[in-house]
N, C-alpha and C. Protein backbone atom coordinates (compact mmCIF):
# COMPACT_ATOMS: atom_id res chain seq x y z
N UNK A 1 213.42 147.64 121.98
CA UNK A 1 214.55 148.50 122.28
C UNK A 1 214.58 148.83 123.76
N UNK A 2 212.90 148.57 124.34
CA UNK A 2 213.36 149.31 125.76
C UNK A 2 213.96 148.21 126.73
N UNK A 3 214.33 146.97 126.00
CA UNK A 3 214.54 145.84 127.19
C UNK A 3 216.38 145.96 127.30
N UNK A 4 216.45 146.68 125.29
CA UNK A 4 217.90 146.51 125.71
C UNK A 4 218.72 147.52 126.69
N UNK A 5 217.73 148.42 127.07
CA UNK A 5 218.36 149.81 127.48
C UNK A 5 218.87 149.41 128.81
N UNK A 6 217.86 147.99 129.48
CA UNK A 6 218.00 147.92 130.50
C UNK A 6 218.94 146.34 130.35
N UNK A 7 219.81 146.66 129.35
CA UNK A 7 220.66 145.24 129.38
C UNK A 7 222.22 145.39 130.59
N UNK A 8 222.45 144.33 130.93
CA UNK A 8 223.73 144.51 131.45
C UNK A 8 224.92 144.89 130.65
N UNK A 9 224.92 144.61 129.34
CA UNK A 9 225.88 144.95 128.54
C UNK A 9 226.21 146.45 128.37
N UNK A 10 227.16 146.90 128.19
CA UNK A 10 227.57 148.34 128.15
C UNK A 10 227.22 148.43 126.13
N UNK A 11 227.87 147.51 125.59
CA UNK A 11 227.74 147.64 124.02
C UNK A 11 225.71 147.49 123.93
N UNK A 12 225.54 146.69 124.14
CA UNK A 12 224.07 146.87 124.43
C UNK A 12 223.13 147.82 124.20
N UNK A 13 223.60 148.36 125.61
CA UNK A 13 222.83 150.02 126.09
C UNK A 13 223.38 151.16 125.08
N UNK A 14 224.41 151.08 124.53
CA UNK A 14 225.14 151.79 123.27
C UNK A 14 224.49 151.86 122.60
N UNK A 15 224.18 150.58 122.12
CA UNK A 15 223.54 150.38 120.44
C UNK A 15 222.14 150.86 120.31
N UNK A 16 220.94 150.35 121.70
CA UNK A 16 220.14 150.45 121.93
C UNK A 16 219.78 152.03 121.59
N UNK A 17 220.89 153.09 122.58
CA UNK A 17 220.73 154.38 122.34
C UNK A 17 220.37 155.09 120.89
N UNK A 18 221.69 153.97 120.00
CA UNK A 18 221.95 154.33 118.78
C UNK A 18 221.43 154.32 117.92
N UNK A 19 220.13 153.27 118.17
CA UNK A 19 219.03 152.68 117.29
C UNK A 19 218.04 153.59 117.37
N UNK A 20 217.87 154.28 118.78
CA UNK A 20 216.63 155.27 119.30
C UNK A 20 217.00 156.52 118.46
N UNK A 21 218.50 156.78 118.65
CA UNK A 21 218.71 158.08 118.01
C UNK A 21 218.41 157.89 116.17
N UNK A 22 218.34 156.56 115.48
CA UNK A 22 218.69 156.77 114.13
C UNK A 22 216.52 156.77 113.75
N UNK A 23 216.53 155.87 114.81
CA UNK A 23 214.47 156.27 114.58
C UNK A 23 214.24 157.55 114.91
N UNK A 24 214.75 158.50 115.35
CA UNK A 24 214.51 159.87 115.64
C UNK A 24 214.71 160.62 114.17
N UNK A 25 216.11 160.58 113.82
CA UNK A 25 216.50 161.25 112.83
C UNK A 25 215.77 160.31 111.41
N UNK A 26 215.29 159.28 110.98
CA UNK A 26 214.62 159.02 110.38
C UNK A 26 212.81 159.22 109.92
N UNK A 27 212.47 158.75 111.26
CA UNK A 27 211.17 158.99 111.08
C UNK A 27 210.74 159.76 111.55
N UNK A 28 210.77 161.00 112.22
CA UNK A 28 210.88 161.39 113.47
C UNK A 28 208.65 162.23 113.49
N UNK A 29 208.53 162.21 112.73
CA UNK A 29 206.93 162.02 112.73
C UNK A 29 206.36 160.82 113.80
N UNK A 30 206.62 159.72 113.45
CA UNK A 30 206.43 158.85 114.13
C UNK A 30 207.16 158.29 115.42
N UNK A 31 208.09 158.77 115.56
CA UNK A 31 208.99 158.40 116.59
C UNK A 31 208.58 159.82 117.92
N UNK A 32 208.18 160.76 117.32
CA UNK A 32 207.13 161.67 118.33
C UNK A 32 206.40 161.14 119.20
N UNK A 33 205.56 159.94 118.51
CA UNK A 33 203.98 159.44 119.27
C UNK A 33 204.84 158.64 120.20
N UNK A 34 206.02 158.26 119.99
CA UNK A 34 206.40 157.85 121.60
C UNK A 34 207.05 158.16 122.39
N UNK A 35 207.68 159.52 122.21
CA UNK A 35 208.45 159.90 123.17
C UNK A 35 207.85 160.01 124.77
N UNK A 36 206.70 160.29 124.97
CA UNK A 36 205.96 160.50 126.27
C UNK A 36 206.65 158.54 127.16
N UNK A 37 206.83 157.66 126.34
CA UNK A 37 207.47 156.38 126.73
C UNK A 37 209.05 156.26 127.05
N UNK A 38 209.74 157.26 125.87
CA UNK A 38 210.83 157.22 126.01
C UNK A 38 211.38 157.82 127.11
N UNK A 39 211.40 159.53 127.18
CA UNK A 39 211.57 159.90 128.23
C UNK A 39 212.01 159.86 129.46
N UNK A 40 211.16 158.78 130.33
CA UNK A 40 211.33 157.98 131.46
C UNK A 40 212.18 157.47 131.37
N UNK A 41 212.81 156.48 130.54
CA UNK A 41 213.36 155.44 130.31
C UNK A 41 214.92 155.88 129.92
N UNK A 42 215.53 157.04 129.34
CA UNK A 42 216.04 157.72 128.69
C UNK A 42 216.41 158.80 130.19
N UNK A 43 216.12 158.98 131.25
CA UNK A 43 216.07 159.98 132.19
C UNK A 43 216.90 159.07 133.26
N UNK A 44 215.90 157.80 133.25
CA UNK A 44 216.72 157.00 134.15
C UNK A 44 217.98 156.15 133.43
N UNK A 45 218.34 156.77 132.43
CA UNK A 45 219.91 156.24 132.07
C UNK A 45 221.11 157.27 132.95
N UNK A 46 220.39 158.34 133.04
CA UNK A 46 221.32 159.46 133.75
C UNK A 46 222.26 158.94 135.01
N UNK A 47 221.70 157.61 135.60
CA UNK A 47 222.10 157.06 136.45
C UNK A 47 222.94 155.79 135.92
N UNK A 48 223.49 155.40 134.85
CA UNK A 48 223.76 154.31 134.54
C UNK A 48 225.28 154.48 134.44
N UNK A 49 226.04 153.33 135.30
CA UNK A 49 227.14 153.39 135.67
C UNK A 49 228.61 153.69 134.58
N UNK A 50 228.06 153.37 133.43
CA UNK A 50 228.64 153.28 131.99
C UNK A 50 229.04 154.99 131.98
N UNK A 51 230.29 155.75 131.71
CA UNK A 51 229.62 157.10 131.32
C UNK A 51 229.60 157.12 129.76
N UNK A 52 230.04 156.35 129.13
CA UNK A 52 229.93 156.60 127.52
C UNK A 52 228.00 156.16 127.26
N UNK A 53 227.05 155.62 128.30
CA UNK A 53 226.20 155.13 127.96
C UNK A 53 225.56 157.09 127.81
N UNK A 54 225.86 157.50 129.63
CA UNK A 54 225.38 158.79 129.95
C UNK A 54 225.64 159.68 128.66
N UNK A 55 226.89 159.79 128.31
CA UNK A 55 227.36 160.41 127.19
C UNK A 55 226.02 160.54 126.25
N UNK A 56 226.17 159.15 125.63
CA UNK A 56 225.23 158.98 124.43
C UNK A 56 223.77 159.36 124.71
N UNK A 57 223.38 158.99 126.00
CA UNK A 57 221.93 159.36 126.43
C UNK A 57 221.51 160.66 126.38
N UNK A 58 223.01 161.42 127.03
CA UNK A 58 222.39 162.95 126.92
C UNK A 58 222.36 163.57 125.41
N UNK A 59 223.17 162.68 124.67
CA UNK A 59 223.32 163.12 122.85
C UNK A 59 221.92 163.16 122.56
N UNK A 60 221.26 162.17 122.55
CA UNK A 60 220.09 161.82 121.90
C UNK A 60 219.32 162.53 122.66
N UNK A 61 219.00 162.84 124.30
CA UNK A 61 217.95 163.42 125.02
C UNK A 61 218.27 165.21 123.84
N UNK A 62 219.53 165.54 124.04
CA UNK A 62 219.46 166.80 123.60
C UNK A 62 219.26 166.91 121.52
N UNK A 63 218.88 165.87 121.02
CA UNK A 63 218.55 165.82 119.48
C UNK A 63 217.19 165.85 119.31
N UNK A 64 216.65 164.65 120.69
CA UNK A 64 214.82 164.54 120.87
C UNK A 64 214.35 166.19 121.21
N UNK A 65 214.77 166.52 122.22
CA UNK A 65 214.48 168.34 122.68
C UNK A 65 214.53 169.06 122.04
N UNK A 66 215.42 169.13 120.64
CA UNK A 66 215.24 170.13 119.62
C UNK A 66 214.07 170.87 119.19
N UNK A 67 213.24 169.72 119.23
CA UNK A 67 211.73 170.60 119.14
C UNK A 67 211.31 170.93 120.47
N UNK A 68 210.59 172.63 120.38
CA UNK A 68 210.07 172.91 121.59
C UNK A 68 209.32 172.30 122.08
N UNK A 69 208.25 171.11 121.58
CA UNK A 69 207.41 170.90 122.75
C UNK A 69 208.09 169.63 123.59
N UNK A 70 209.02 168.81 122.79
CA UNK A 70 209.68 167.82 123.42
C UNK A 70 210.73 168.63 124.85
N UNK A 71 211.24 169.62 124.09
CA UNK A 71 212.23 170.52 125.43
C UNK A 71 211.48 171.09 126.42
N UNK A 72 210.37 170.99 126.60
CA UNK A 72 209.70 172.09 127.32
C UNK A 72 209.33 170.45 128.46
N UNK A 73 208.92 169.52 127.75
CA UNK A 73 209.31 167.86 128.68
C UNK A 73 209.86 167.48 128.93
N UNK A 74 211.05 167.37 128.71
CA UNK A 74 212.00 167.02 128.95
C UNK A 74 212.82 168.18 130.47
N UNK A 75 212.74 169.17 130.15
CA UNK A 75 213.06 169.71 131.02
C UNK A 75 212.31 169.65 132.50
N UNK A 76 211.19 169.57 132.32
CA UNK A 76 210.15 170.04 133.20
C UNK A 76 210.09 168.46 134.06
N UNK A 77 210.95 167.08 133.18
CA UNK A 77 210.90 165.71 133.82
C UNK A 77 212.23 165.65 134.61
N UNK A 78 212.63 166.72 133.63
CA UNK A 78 214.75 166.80 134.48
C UNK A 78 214.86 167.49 135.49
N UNK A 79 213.90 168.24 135.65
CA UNK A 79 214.05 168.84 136.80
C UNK A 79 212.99 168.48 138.47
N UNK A 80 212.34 167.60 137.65
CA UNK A 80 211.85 166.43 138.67
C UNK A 80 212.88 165.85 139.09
N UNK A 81 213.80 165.33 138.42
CA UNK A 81 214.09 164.27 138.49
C UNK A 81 215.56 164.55 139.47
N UNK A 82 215.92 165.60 139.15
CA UNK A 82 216.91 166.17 140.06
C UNK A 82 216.31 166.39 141.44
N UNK A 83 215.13 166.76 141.51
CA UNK A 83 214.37 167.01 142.67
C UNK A 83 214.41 166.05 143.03
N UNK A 84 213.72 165.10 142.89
CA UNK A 84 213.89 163.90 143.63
C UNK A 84 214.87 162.90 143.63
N UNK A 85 215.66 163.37 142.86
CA UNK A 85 217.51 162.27 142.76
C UNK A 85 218.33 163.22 143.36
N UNK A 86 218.55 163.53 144.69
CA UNK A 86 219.43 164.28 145.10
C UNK A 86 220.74 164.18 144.67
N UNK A 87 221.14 162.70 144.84
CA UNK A 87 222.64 161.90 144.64
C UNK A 87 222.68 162.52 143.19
N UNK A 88 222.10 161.89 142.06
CA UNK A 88 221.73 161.98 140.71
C UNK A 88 222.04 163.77 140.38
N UNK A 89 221.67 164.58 141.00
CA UNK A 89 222.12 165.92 141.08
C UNK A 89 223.54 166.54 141.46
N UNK A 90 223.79 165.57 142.28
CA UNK A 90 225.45 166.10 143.01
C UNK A 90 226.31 165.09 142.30
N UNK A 91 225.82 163.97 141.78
CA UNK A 91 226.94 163.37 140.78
C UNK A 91 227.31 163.38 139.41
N UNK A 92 225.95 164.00 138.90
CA UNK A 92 226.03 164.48 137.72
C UNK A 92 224.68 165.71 136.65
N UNK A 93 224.92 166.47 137.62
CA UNK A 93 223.81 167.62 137.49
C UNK A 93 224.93 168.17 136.84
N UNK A 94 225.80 168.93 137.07
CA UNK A 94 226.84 169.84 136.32
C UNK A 94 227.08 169.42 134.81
N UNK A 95 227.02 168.23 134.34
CA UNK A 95 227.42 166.82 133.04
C UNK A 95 225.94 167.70 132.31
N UNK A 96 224.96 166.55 132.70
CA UNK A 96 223.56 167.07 132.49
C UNK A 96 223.52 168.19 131.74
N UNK A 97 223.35 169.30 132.98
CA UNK A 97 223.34 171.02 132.38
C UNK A 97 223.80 171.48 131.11
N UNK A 98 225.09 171.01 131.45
CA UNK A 98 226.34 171.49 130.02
C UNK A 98 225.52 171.10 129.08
């Protein structure tokens, strides 16, 4: 799944999302032990030129965070990540937030 995230296809990176989000809501015991992988990967979509990809990315980032210890990572990587993505902050920090 993580090769398709980084596919050129826009339907692709869709589905890819879609597949991550349905292993979440399925197994989600097991789909835990990898979020510390996903994350990254899932953070740097924030930048992906697609916005229905961004859309979907932030769907699923904000379904994975539901549990506190995933939100308490997620945040604490988003706000790296704004730190060091200035652009990434002024083009879509306001999107993000909401």
């Amino acid at each position: 799944v993580m090769v398709q995230l980084l596919s050129g296809h826009v339907p692709t990176r869709l589905a890819a999302l879609d597949w991550i989000g349905l292993l979440h809501a399925r197994l989600p015991a097991r789909f835990a032990a990898h979020v510390d992988e996903l994350f990254p990967a899932l953070l740097k979509m924030l930048n992906d030129p697609a916005e229905d990809v961004v859309r979907h990315d932030l769907a699923l980032m904000a379904r994975v965070a539901h549990a506190p210890a995933h939100f308490d990572r997620l945040m604490r990587a988003l706000v790296n990540l704004f730190y060091t993505d200035a652009q990434l902050l002024e083009r879509r920090g306001t999107v993000v937030v909401r």
